[in-house]
Protein backbone atom coordinates (compact mmCIF):
# COMPACT_ATOMS: atom_id res chain seq x y z
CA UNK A 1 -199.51 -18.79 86.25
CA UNK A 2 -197.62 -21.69 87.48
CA UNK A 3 -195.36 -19.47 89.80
CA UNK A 4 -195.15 -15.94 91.45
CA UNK A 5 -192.62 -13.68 91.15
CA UNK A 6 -189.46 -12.99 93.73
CA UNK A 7 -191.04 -9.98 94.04
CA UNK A 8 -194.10 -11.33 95.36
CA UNK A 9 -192.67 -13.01 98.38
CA UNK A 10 -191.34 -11.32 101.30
CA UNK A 11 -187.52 -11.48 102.64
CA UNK A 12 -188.71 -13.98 105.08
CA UNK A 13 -190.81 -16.06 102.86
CA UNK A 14 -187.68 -16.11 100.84
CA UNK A 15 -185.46 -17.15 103.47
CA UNK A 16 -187.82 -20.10 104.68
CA UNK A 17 -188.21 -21.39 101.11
CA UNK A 18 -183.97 -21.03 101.61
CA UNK A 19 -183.76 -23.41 103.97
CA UNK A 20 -186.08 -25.65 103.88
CA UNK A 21 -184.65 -26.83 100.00
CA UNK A 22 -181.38 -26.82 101.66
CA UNK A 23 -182.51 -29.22 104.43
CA UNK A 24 -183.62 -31.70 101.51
CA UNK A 25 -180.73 -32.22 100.36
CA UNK A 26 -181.99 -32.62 96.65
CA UNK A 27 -179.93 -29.90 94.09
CA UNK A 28 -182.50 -29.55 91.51
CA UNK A 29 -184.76 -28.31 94.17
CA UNK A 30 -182.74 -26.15 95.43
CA UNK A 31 -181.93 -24.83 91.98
CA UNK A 32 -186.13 -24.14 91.39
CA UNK A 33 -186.48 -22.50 94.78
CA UNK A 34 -183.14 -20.21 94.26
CA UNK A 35 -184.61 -19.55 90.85
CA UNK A 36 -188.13 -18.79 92.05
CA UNK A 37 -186.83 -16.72 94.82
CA UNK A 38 -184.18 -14.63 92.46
CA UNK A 39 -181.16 -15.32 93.11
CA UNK A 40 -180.45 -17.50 90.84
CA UNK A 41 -181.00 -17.11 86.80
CA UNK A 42 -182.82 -19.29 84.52
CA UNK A 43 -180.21 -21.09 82.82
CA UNK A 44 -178.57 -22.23 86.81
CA UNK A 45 -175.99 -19.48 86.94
CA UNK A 46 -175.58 -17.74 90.60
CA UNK A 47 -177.52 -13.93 89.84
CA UNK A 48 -176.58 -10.77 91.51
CA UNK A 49 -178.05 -10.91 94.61
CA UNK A 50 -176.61 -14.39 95.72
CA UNK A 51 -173.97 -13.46 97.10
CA UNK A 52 -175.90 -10.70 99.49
CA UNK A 53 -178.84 -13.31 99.88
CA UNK A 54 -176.63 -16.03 101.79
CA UNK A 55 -174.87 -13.48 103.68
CA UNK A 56 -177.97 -12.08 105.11
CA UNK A 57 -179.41 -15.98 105.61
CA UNK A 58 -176.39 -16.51 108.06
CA UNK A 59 -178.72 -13.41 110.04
CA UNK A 60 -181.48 -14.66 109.51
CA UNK A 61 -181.19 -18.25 110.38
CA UNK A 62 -179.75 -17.21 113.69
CA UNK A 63 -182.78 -14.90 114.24
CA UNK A 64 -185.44 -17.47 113.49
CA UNK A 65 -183.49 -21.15 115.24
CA UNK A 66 -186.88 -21.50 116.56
CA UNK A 67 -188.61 -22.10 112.86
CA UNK A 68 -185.81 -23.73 111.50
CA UNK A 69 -186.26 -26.35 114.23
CA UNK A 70 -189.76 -26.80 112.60
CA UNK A 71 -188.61 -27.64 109.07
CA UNK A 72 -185.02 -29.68 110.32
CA UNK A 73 -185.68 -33.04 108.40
CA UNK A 74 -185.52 -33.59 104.38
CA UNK A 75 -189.25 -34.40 104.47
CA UNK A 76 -190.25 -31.43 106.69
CA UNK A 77 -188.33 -29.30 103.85
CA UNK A 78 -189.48 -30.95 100.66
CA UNK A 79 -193.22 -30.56 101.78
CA UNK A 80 -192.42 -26.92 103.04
CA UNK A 81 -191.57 -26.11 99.96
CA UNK A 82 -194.18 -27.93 97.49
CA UNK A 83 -196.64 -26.04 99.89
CA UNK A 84 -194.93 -22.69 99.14
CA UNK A 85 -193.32 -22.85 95.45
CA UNK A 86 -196.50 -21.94 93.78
């Protein structure tokens, strides 16, 4: 299969994969990883646990400054993610 489930990944693997499309910059990316990571639908429209999800990244981002500083440039995101979207 081309991609795993939300329900694959854990909390934190979903909150790096969070942030490190958000450093890039680039929307549609964004939209795939919110999409892979479930909280967003298929057809682009925010699902249920969006709203929760960024709350709780607010938390988490704080928590982990130290791996953030790792991934803090639109390259270091983009190949973050292509390494973890599949």
């Amino acid at each position: 299969s081309s991609s795993s489930s939300s329900s694959d990944m854990s909390d934190d693997d979903k909150h790096k994969l969070f942030q490190a499309a958000a450093v890039t910059g680039d929307t549609q990316l964004q939209r795939r990883v919110w999409v892979k990571i479930g909280i967003m639908n298929e057809d682009f429209t925010e699902g249920e646990k969006f709203s929760s999800f960024a709350a709780e990244h607010v938390g988490w981002a704080i928590r982990n400054y130290q791996w953030m500083q790792t991934v803090n440039t639109a390259e270091k995101g983009r190949a973050y993610c292509e390494q973890h979207m599949d």
